[in-house]
Protein backbone atom coordinates (compact mmCIF):
# COMPACT_ATOMS: atom_id res chain seq x y z
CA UNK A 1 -0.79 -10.07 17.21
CA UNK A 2 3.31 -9.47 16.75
CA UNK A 3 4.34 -6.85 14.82
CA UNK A 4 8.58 -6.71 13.88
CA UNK A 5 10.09 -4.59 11.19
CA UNK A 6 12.97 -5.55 8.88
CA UNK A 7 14.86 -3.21 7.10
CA UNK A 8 17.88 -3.73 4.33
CA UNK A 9 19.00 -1.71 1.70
CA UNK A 10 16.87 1.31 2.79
CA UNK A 11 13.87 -0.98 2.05
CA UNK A 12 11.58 -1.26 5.20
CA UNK A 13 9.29 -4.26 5.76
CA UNK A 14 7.08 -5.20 8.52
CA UNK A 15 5.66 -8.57 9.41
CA UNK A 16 2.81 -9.23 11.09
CA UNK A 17 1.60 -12.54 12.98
CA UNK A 18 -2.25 -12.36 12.91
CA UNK A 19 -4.72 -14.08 15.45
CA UNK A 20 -4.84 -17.17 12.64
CA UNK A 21 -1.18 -17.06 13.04
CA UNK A 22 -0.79 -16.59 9.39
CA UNK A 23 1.93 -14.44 8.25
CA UNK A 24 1.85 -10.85 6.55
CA UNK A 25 4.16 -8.94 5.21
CA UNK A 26 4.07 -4.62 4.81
CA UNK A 27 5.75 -2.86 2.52
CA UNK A 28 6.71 0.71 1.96
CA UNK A 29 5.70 1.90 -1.76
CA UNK A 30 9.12 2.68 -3.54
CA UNK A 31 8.92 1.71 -6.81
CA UNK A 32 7.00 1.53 -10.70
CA UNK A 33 6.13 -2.40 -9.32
CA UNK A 34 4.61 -1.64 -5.84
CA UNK A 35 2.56 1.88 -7.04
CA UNK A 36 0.73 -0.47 -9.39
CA UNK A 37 0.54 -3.16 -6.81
CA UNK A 38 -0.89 -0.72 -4.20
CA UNK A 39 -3.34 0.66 -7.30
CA UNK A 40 -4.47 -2.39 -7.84
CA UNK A 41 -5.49 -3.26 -4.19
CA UNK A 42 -8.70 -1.09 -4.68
CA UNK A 43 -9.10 -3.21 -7.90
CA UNK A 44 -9.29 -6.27 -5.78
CA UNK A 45 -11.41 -5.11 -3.23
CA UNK A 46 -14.03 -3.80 -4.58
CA UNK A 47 -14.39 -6.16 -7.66
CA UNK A 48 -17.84 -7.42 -7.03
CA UNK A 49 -19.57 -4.32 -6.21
CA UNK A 50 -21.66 -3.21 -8.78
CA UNK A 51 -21.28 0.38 -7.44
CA UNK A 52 -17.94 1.16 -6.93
CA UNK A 53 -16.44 3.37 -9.61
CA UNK A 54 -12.73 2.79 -9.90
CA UNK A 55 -10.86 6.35 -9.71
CA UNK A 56 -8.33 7.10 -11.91
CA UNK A 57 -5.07 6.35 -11.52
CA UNK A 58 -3.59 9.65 -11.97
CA UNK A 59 -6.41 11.10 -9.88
CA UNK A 60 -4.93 8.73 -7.12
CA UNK A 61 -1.26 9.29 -7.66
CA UNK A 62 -1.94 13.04 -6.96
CA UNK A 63 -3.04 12.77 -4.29
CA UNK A 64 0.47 11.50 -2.82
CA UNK A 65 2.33 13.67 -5.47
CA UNK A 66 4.22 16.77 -3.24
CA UNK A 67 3.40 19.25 -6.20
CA UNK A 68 0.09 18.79 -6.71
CA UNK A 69 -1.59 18.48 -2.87
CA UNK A 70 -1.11 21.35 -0.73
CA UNK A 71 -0.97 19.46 2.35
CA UNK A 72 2.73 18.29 1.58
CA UNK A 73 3.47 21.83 2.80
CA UNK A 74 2.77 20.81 5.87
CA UNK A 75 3.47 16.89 5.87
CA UNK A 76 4.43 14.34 4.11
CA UNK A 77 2.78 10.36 2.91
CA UNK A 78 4.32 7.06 2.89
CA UNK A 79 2.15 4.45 1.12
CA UNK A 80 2.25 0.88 2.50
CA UNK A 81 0.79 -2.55 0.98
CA UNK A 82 -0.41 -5.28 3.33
CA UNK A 83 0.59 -8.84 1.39
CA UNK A 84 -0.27 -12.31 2.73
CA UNK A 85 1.69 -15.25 2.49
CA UNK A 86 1.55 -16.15 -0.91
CA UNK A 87 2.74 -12.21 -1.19
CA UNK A 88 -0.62 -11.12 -2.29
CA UNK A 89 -2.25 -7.43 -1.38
């Protein structure tokens, strides 16, 4: 597996060369576009399980939110998507 990072524009992205030698792309969480990308990844997941309840969005969002989880106090998150070649999650 290779692993190399990119960065421009304070925009970091990561690309990864898997054992199938197909390429993947990570990317931070920065913007309206990617937070519903990275909501949605759950989405796609676990769409054919009859028994996964989807959370809320807003129940997920504060959990990453500084003001409303206590443990930003102490650290801090950085969300990243995993996207294949066609630039899917």
């Amino acid at each position: 597996m290779l692993l190399w990072k990119a960065s421009r524009e304070k925009r970091d992205a990561f690309f990864i060369i898997g054992p199938s030698h197909t390429p993947m792309k990570v990317i931070e969480v920065q913007d309206k576009r990617s937070k519903n990308i990275f909501l949605d990844v759950a989405r796609t997941i676990y769409k054919d399980d009859p028994n996964w309840v989807c959370p809320l969005d807003n129940e997920v969002e504060a959990i990453v939110d500084p003001v409303k989880n206590p443990f930003f106090k102490h650290g801090q998150c950085t969300r990243w998507i995993l996207l294949d070649e066609q630039q899917r999650p």
